[in-house]
Protein backbone atom coordinates (compact mmCIF):
# COMPACT_ATOMS: atom_id res chain seq x y z
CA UNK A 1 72.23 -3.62 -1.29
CA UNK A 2 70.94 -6.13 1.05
CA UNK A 3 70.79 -3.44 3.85
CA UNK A 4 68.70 -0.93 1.90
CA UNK A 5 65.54 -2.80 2.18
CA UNK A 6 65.82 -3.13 6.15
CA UNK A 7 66.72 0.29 6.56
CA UNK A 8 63.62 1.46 4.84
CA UNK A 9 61.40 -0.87 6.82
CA UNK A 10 62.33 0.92 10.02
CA UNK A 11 61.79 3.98 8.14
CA UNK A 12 58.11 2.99 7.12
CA UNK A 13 57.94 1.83 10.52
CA UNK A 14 58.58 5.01 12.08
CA UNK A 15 56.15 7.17 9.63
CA UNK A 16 53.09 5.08 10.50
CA UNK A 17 51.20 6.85 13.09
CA UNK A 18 50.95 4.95 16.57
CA UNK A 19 47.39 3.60 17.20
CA UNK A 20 45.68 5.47 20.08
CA UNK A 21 43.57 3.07 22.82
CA UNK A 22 39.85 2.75 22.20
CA UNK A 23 37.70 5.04 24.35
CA UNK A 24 34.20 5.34 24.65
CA UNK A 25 32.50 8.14 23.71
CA UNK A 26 31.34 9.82 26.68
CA UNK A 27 34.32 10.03 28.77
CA UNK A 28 33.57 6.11 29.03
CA UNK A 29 34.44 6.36 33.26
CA UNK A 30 30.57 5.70 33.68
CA UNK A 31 29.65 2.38 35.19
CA UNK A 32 27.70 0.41 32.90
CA UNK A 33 26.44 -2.20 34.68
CA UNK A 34 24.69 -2.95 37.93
CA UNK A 35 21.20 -1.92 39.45
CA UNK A 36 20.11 1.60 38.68
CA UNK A 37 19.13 3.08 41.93
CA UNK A 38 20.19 6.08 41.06
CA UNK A 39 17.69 6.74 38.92
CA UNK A 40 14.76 7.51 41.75
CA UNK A 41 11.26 6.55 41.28
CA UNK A 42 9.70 3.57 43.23
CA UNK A 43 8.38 1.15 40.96
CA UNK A 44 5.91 -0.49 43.51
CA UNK A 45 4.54 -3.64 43.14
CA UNK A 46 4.97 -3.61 39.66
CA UNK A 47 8.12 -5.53 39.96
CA UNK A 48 11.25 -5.67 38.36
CA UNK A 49 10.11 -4.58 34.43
CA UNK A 50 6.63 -4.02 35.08
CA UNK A 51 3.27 -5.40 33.71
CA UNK A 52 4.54 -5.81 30.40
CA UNK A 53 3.15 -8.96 28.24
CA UNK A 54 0.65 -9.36 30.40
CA UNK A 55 -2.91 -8.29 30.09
CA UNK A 56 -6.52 -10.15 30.66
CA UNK A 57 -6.03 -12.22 27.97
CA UNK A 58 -2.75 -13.55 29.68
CA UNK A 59 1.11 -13.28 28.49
CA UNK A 60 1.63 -12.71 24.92
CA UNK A 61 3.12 -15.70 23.10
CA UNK A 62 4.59 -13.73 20.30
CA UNK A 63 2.91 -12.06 17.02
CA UNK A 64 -0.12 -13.69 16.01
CA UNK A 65 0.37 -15.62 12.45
CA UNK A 66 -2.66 -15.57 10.03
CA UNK A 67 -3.54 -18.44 8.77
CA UNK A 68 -2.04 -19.17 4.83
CA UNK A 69 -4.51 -18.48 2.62
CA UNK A 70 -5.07 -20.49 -0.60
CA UNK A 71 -6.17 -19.36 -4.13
CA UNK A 72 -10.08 -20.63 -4.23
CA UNK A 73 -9.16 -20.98 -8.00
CA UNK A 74 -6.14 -23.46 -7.66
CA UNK A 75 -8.09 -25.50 -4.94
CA UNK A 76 -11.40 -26.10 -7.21
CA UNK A 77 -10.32 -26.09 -10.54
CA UNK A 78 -13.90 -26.51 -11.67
CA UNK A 79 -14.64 -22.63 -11.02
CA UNK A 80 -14.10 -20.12 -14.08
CA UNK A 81 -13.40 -16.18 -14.07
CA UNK A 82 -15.81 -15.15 -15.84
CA UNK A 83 -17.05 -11.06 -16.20
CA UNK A 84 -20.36 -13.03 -15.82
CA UNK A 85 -20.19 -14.47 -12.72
CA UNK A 86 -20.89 -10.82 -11.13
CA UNK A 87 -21.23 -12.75 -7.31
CA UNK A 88 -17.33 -14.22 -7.52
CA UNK A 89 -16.25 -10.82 -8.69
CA UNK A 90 -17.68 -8.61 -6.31
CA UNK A 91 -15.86 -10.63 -3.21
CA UNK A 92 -12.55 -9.12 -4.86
CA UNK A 93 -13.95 -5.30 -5.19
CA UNK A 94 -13.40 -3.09 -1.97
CA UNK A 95 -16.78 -0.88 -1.13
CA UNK A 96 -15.41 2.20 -2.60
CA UNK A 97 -15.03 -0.05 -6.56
CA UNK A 98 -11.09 -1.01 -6.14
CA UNK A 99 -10.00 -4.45 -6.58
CA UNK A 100 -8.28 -6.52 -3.68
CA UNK A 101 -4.67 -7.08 -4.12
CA UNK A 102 -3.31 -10.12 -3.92
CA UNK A 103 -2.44 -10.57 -0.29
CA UNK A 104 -5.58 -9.59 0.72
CA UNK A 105 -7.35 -11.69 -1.87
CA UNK A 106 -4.45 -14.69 -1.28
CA UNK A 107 -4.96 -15.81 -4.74
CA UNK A 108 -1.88 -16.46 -6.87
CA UNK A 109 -0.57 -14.49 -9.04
CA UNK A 110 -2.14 -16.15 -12.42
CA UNK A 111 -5.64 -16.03 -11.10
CA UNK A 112 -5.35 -12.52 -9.94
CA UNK A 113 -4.56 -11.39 -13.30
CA UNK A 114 -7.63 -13.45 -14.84
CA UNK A 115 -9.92 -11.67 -11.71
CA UNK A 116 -8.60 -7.86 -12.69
CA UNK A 117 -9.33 -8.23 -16.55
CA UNK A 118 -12.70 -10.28 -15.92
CA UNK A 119 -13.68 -7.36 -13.43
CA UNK A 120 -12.54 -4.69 -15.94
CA UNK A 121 -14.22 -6.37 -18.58
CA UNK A 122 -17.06 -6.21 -16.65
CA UNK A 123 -16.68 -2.34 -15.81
CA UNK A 124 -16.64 -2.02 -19.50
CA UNK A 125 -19.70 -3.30 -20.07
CA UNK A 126 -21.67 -1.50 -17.29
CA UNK A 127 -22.36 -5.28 -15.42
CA UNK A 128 -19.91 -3.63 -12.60
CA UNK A 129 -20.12 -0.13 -11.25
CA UNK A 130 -16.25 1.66 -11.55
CA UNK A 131 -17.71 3.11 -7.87
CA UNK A 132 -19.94 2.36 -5.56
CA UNK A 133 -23.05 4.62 -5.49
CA UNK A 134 -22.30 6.00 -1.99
CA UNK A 135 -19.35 8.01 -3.58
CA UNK A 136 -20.62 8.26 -6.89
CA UNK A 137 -23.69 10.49 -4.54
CA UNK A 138 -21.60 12.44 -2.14
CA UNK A 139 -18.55 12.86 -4.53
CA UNK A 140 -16.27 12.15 -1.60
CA UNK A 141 -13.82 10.48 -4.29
CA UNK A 142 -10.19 11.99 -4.61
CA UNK A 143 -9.96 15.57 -5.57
């Protein structure tokens, strides 16, 4: 009984199938590396990669970051949303009567809320136009 369970490990062994040698797709006998001459083209005196990062400004330093912005609510808690104060609200209505979302607005998420329902409050009452009149006129609203 001892020999059984050797036997059928070179039996198991035998009925895998062999692993075949990674090739590259392709036929993988191209060379990878190296200049590419070959190619044609002269690229003149742009140098090796060409003008790129450059411009009048001078080289590009990355993406440009925006500066944070901070909920004017949270910094001065003295102001109030109010559907009265029609001059606060209409900084957070776009020209065609939608209201700013937050990352355009950068006020947090508490305030927006308070901003949406004071401006809708303020729809509702007919302080605040739903539109502005330039689309209201030319009905060039969504069809």
């Amino acid at each position: 009984m001892a020999q059984e369970p050797a036997e059928r490990t070179s039996n198991q062994e035998e009925q895998q199938p062999k692993r075949r040698e990674f090739t590259p797709r392709g036929g993988g006998d191209r060379d990878r590396g190296g200049d590419r001459s070959d190619r044609g083209g002269d690229r003149g005196d742009r140098g090796p990669r060409g003008p790129r990062g450059g411009g009048p400004g001078g080289p590009r330093r990355g993406r440009f970051q925006p500066r944070r912005k901070v909920c004017a609510y949270c910094a001065d808690p003295e102001k109030v949303i109010d559907w009265k104060n029609l001059d606060d609200l209409r900084r957070y209505i776009s020209d065609s009567g939608g209201i700013f979302p937050r990352r355009k607005t950068g006020m947090c998420a508490k305030h927006q809320r308070h901003v949406a329902i004071a401006i809708k409050r303020a729809r509702h009452i007919a302080v605040l136009p739903y539109t502005s009149e330039h689309v209201r006129v030319t009905g060039q609203g969504r069809n």
